[in-house]
Each structure stands twice: as C-alpha cells, then as structure tokens.
Protein backbone atom coordinates (compact mmCIF):
# COMPACT_ATOMS: atom_id res chain seq x y z
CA UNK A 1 4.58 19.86 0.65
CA UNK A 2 5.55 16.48 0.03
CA UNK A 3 4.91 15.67 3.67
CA UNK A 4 1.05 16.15 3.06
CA UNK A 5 1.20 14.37 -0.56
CA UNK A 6 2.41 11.30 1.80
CA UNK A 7 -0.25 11.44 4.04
CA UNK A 8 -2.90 12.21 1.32
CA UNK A 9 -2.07 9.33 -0.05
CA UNK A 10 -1.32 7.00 2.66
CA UNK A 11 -5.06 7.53 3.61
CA UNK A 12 -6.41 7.02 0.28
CA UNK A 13 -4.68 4.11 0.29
CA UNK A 14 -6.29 3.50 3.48
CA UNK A 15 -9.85 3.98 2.63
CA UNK A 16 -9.29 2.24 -0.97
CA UNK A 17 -8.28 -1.11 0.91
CA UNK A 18 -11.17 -0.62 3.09
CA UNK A 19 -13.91 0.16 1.00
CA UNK A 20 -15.68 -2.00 -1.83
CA UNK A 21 -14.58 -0.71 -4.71
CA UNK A 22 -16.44 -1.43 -8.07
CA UNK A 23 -15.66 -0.34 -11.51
CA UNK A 24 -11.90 -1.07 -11.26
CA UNK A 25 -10.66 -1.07 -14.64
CA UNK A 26 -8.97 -4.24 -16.26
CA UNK A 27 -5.29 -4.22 -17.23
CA UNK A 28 -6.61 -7.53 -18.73
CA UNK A 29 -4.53 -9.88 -17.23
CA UNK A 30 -5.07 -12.46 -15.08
CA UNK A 31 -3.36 -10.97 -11.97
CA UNK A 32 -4.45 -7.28 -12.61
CA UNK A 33 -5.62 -7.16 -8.92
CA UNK A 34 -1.70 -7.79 -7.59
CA UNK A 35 -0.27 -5.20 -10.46
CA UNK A 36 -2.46 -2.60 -8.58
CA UNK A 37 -1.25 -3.52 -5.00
CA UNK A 38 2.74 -3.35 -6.16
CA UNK A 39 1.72 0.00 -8.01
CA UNK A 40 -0.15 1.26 -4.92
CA UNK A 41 2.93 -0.12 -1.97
CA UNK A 42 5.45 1.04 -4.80
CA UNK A 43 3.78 4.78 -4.81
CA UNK A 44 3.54 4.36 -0.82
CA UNK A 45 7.13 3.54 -0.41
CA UNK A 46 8.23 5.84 -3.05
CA UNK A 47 6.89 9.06 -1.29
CA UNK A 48 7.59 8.67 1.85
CA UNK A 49 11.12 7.37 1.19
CA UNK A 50 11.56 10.96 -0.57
CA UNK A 51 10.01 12.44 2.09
CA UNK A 52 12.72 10.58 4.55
CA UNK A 53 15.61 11.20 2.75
CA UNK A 54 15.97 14.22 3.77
CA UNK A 55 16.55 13.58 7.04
CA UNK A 56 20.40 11.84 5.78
CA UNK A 57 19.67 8.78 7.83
CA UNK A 58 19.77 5.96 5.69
CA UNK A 59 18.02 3.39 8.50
CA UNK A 60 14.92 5.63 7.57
CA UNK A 61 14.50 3.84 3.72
CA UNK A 62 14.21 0.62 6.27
CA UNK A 63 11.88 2.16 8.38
CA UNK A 64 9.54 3.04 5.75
CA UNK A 65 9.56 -0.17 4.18
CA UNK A 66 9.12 -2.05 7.09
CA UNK A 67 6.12 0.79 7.93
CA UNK A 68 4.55 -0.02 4.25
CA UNK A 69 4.59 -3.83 4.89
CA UNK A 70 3.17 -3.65 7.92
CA UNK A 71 0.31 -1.12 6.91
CA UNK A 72 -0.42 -3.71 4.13
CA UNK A 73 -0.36 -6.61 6.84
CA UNK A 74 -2.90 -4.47 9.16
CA UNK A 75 -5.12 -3.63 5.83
CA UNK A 76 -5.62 -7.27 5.01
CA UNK A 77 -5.99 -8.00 8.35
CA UNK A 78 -8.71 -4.89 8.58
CA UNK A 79 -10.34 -6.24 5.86
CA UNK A 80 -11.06 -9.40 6.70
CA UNK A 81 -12.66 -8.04 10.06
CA UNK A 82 -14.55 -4.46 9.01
CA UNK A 83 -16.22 -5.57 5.34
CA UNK A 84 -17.84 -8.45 4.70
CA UNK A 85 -17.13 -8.19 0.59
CA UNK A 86 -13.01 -7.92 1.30
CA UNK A 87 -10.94 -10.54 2.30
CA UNK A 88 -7.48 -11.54 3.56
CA UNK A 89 -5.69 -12.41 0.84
CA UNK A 90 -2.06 -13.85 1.33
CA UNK A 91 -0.77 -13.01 -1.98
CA UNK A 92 -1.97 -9.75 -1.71
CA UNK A 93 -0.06 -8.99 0.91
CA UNK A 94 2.72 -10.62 -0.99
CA UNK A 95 2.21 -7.95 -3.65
CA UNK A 96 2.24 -5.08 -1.29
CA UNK A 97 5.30 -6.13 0.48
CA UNK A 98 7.56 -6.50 -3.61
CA UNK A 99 5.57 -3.00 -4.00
CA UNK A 100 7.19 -2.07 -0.69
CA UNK A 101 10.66 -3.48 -1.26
C-alpha cells in the first residue's frame, strides 16, 4: 500500500511541477513559493524513505534522497524546456533539495 501512495504522489508531484498552476493559495509570506517546494521534497522523501526502510539497508535513505534531488533537478530543468509560463529557478531547486535532506 504504501508503495502506490509513493508513486501516486511522486507523479502528482510530477504533473504539479509541470503544469501552470493558478489559484495557489498564499501562506502570505514572501517566500511562500519555496515553503511549498520543501513541503512537497519533504513529503517525497518522507514516503519513500518509509517505503525503503523496510528493506534494512540503510544506503537506501541515501538513495532516495539523492533520487528526490535529482527528480527536482530534472523538473526545473523540464520546466524550463516543456512550458513556456515555468521557469528554472535555482533557489527552487535549492528548496527541493533542504525538502529532500
């Protein structure tokens, strides 16, 4: 079960990076757009590191954060290149990868 709660949500992640998305509410600070990218990489991370640990091999927790960052590199990177109203964004990727960690 929690297998397919990690993939459910690492491809709404997916399609939420990808897509524009409109009607996001405010936190109302500043920097509400990098709370939501920790939350989202923390919730990524989290799941599939439960889903891992399982397994009793603790190189796994380094696997899946490595795996997190780099889906967050490839995102940015993705959205930059598929939709024209996303962009790279350094510091987002910054966010994702403290999310991540």
């Amino acid at each position: 079960m929690l297998l397919l709660v990690s993939i459910a949500y690492s491809l709404t992640l997916v399609i939420a990076s990808l897509i524009t998305l409109n009607g996001v509410p405010s936190l109302g600070s500043s920097f509400d757009d990098k709370i939501y990218h920790i939350v989202a990489y923390l919730g990524l991370t989290l799941l599939w590191g439960l889903y891992v640990k399982h397994f009793k091999k603790s190189q796994l927790l380094y696997i899946v954060c490595f795996a997190a960052i780099f889906l967050g590199f490839m995102l940015e990177l993705l959205q930059y290149f598929v939709n024209p109203n996303r962009t790279y964004d350094t510091y987002d990727l910054i966010a994702n990868s403290i999310g991540a960690i």
